[in-house]
N, C-alpha and C. Protein backbone atom coordinates (compact mmCIF):
# COMPACT_ATOMS: atom_id res chain seq x y z
N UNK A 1 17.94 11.11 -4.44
CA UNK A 1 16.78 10.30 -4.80
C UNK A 1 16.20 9.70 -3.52
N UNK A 2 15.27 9.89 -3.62
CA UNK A 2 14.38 9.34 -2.28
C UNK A 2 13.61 7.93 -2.86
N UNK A 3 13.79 6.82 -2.01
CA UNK A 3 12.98 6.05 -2.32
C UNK A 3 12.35 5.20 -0.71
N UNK A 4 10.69 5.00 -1.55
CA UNK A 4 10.08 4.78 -0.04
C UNK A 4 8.96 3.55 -0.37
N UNK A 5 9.36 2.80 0.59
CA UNK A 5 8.43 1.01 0.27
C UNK A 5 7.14 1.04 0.92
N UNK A 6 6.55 1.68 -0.35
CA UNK A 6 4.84 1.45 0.18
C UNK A 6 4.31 0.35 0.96
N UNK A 7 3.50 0.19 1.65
CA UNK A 7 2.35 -0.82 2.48
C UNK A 7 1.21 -0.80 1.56
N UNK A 8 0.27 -2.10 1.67
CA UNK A 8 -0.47 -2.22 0.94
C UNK A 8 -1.07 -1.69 -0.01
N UNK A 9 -0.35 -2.17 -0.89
CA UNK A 9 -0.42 -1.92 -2.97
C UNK A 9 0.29 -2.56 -3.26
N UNK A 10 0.56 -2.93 -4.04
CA UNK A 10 0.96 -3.58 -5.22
C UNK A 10 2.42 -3.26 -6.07
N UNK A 11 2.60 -1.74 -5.63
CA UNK A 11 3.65 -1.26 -6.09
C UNK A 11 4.74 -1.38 -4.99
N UNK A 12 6.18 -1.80 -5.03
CA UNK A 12 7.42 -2.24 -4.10
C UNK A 12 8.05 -1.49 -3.68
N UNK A 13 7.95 -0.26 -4.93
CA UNK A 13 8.90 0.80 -4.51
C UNK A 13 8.81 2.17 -4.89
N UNK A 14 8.53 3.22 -4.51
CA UNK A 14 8.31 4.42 -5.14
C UNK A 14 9.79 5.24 -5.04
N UNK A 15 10.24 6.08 -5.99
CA UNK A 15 11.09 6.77 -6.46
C UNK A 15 11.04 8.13 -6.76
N UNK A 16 11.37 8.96 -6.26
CA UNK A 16 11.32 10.56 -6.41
C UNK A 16 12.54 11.30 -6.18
N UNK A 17 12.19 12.60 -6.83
CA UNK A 17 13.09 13.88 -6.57
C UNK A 17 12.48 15.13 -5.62
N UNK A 18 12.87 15.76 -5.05
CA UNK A 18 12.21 16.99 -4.76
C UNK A 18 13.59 18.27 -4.80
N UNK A 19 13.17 19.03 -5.56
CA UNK A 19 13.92 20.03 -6.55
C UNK A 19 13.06 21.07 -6.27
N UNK A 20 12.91 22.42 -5.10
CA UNK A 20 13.07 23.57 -4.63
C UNK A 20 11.24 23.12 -4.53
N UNK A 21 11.21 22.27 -3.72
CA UNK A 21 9.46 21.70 -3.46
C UNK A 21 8.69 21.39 -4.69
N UNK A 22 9.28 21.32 -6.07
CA UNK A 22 8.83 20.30 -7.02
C UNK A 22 9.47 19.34 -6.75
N UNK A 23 8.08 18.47 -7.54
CA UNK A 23 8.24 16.69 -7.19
C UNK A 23 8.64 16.58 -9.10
N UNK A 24 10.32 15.65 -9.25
CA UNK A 24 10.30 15.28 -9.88
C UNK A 24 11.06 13.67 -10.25
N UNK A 25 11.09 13.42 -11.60
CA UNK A 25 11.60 12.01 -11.46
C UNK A 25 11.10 11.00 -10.65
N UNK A 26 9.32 10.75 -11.07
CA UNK A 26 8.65 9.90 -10.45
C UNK A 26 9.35 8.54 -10.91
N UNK A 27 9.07 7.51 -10.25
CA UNK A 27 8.82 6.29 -10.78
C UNK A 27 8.36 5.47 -9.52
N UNK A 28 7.45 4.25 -10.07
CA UNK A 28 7.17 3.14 -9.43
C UNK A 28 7.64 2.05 -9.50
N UNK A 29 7.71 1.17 -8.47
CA UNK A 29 8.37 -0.38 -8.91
C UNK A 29 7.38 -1.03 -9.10
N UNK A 30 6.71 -2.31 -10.05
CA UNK A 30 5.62 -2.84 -9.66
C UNK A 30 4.20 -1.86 -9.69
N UNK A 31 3.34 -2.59 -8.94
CA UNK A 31 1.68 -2.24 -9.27
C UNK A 31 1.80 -2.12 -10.71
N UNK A 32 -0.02 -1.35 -11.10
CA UNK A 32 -0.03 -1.36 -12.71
C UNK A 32 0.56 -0.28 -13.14
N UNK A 33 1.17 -0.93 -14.02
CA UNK A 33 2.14 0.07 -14.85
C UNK A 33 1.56 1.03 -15.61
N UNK A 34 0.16 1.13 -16.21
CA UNK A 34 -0.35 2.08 -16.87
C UNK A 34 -0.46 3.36 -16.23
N UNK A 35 -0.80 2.73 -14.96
CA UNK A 35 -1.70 3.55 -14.10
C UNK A 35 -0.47 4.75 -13.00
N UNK A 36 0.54 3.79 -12.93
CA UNK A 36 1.85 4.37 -12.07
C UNK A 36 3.06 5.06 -12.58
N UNK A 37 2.60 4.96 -14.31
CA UNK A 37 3.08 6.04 -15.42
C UNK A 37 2.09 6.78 -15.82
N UNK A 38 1.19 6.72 -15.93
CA UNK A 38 0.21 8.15 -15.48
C UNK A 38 -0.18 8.95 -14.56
N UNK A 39 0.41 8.22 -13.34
CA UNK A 39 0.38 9.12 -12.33
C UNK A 39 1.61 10.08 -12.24
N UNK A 40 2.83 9.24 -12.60
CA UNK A 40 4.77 9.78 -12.56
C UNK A 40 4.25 10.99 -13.44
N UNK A 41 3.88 11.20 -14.38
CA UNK A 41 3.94 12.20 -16.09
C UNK A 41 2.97 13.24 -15.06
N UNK A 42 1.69 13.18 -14.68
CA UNK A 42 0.84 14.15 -14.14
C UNK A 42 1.28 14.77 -12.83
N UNK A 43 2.50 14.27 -12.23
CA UNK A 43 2.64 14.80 -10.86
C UNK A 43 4.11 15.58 -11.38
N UNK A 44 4.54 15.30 -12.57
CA UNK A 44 6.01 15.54 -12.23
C UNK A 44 6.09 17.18 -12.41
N UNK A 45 6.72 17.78 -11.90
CA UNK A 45 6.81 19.27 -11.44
C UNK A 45 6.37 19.82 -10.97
N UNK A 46 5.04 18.96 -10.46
CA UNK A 46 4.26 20.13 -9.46
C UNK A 46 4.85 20.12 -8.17
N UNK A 47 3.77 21.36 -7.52
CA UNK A 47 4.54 21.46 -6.22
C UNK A 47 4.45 20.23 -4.87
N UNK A 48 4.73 19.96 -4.33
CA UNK A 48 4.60 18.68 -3.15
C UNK A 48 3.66 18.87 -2.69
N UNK A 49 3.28 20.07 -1.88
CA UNK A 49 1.79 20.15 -1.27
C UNK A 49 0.80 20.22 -1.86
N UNK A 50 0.76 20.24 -3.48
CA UNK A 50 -0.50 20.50 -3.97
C UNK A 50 -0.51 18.56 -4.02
N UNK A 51 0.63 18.05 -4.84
CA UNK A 51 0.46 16.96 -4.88
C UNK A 51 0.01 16.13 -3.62
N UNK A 52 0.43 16.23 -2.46
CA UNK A 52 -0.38 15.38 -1.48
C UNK A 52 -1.49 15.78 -1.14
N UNK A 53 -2.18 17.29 -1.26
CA UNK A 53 -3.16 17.65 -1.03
C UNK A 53 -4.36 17.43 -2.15
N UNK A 54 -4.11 16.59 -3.26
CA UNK A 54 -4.71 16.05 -4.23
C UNK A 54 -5.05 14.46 -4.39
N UNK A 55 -3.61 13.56 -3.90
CA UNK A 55 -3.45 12.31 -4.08
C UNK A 55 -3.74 11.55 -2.45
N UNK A 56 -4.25 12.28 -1.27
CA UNK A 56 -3.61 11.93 -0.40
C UNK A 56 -5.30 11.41 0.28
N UNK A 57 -5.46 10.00 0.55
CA UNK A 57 -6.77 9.54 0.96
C UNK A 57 -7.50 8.35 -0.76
N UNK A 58 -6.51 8.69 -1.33
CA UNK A 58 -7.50 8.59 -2.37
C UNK A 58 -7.19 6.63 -2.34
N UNK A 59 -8.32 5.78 -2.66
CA UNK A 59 -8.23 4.53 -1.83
C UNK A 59 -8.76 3.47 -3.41
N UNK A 60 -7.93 2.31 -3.10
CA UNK A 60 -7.60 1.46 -4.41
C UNK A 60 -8.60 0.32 -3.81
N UNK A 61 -9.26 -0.18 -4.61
CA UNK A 61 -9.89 -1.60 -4.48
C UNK A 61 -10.84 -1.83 -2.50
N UNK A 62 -10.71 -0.57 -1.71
CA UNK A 62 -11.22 -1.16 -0.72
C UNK A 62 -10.17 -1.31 0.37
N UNK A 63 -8.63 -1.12 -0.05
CA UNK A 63 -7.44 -1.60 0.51
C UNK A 63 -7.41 -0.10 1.70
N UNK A 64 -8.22 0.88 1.45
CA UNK A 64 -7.81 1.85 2.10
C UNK A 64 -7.06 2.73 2.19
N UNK A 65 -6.04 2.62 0.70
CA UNK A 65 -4.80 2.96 0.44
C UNK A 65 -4.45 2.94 -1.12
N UNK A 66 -3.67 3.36 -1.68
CA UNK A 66 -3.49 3.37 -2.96
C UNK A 66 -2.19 3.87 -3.14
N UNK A 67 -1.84 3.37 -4.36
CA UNK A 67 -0.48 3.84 -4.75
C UNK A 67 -0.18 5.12 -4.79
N UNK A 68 -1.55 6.09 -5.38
CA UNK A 68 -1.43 7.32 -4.95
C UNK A 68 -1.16 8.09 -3.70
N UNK A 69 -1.89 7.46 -2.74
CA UNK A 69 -2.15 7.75 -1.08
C UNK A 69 -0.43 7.68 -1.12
N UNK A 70 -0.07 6.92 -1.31
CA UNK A 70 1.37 5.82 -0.68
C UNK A 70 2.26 7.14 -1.57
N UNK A 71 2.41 7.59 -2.47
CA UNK A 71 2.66 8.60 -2.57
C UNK A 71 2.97 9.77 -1.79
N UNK A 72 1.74 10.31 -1.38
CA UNK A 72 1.02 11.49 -0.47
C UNK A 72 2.36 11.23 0.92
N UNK A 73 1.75 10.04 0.78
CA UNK A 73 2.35 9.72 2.66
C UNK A 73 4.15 9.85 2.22
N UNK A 74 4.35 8.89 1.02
CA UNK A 74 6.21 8.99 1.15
C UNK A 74 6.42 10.81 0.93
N UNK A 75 6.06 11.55 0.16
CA UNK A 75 5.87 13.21 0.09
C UNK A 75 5.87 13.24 1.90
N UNK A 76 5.06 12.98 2.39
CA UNK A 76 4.45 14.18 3.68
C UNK A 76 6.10 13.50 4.95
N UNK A 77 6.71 12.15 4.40
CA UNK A 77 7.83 12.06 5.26
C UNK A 77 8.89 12.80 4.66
N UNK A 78 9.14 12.78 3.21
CA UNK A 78 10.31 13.46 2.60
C UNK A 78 10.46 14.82 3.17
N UNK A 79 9.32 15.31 3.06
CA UNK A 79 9.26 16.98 4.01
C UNK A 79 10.45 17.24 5.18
């Protein structure tokens, strides 16, 4: 289990698997919960590079960053 402490968001802690370059067993700590269980359900099995090459830039409130991004980025270190 990989877990990696996002920078600015809201969310504390992100949680993953990577299983033969599927991403699975999302979870988030914190931020909105609607939004960071709809992201876990839509990412889970795909492949890693499609997922950062989808989630990666994508920017929350102005912060420059997003739980998604924060994603992208913990993916592009797990590599």
């Amino acid at each position: 289990m990989h877990i990696f402490k996002p920078t600015g968001v809201c969310a504390k802690e992100i949680h993953f698997d990577v299983v033969d370059n599927k991403l699975v067993n999302v979870s988030f700590v914190g931020g909105c919960s609607g939004n960071t269980q709809g992201i876990s359900k839509l990412v889970e099995g795909m492949d890693v590079d499609e997922v950062i090459k989808r989630l990666k830039g994508v920017n929350c409130g102005g912060k420059g960053t997003s739980c998604p991004d924060q994603l992208a980025k913990a993916l592009e270190e797990a590599k």
